[in-house]
C-alpha atoms as a PDB file:
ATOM      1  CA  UNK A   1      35.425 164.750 128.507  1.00  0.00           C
ATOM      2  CA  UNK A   2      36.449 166.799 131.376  1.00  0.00           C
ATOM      3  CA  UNK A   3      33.450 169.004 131.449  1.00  0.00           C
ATOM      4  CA  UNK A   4      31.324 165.790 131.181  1.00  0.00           C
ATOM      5  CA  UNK A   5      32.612 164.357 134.551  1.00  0.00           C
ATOM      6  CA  UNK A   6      32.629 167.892 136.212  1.00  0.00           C
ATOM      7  CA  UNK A   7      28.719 167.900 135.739  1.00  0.00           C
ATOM      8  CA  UNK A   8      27.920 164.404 136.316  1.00  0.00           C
ATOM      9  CA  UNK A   9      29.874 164.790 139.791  1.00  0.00           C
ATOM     10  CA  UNK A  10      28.188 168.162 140.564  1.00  0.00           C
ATOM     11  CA  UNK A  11      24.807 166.712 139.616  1.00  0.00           C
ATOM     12  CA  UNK A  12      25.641 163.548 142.175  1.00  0.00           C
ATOM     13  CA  UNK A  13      27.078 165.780 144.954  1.00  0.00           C
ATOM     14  CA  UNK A  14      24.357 168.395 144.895  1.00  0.00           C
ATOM     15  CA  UNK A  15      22.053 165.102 144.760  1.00  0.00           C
ATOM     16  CA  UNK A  16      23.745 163.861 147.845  1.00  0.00           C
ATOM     17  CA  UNK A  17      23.558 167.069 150.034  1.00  0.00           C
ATOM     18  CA  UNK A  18      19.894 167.532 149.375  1.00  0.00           C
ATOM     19  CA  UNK A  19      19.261 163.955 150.340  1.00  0.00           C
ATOM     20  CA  UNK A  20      21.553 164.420 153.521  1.00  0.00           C
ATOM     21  CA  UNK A  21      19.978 167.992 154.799  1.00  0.00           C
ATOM     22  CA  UNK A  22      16.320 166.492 153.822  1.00  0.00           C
ATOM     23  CA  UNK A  23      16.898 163.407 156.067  1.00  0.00           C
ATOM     24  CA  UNK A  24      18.653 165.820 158.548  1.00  0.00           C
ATOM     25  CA  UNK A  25      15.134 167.426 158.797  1.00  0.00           C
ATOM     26  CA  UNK A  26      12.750 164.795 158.230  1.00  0.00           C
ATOM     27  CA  UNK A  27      14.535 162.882 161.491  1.00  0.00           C
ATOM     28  CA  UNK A  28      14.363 166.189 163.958  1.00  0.00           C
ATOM     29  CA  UNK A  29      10.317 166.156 162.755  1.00  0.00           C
ATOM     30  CA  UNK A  30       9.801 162.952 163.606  1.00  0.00           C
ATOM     31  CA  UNK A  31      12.409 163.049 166.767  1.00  0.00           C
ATOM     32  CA  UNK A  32       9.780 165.911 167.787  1.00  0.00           C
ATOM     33  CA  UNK A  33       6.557 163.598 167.432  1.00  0.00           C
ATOM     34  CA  UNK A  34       7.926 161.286 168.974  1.00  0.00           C
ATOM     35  CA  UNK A  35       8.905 163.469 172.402  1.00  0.00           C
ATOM     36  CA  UNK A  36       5.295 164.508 172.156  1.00  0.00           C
ATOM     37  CA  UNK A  37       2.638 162.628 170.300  1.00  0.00           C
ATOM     38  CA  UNK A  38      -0.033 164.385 172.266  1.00  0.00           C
ATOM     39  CA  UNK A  39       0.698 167.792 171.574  1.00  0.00           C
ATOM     40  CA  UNK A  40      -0.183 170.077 168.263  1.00  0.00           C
ATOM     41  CA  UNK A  41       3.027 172.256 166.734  1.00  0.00           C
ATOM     42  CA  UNK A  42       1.653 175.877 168.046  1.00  0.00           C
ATOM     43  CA  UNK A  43       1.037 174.227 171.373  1.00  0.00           C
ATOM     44  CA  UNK A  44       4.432 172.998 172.287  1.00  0.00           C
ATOM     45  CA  UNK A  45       5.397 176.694 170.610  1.00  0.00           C
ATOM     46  CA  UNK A  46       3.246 178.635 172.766  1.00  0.00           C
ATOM     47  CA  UNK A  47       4.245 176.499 176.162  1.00  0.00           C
ATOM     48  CA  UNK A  48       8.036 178.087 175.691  1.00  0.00           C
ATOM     49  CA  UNK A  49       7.388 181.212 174.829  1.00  0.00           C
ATOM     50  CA  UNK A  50       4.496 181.853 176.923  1.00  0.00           C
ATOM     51  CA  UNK A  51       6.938 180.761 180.145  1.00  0.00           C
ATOM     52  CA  UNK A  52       7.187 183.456 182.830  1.00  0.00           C
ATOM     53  CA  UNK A  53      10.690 182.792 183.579  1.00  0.00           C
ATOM     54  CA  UNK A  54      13.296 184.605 181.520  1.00  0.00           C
ATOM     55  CA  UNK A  55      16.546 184.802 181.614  1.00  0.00           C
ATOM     56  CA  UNK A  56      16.503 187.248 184.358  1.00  0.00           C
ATOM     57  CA  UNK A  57      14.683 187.744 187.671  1.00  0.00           C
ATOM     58  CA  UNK A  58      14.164 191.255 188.880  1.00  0.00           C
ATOM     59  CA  UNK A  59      17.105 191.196 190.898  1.00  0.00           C
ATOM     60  CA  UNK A  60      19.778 189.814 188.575  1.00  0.00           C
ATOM     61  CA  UNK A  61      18.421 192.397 185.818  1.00  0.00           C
ATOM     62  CA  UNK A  62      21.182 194.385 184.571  1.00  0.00           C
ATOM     63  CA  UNK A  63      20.544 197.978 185.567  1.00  0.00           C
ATOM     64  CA  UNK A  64      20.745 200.622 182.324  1.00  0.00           C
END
């Protein structure tokens, strides 16, 4: 009897976090579209990585 509720609770809790992290992801994707329904995915990747500012300018560089 014990065993019996120790699976039915693990099968509900492991049921529960994949519905939580799944809806954790599935609202960032559509946060994301809606912030910019005009651009594609590799566009809005390529726009902040392909940005010439860094983290550094030539003269706050630290020096080796």
């Amino acid at each position: 009897m014990n065993l019996g509720f120790f699976l039915v609770g693990g099968i509900i809790f492991a049921t529960y976090m994949g519905l939580t992290f799944w809806n954790i992801f599935y609202s960032a994707k559509k946060q994301k579209e809606e912030n910019y329904p005009n651009k594609k995915k590799s566009i809005v990747h390529k726009d902040v990585t392909s940005s010439k500012e860094g983290p550094f300018t030539t003269d706050t560089m630290p020096s080796k």
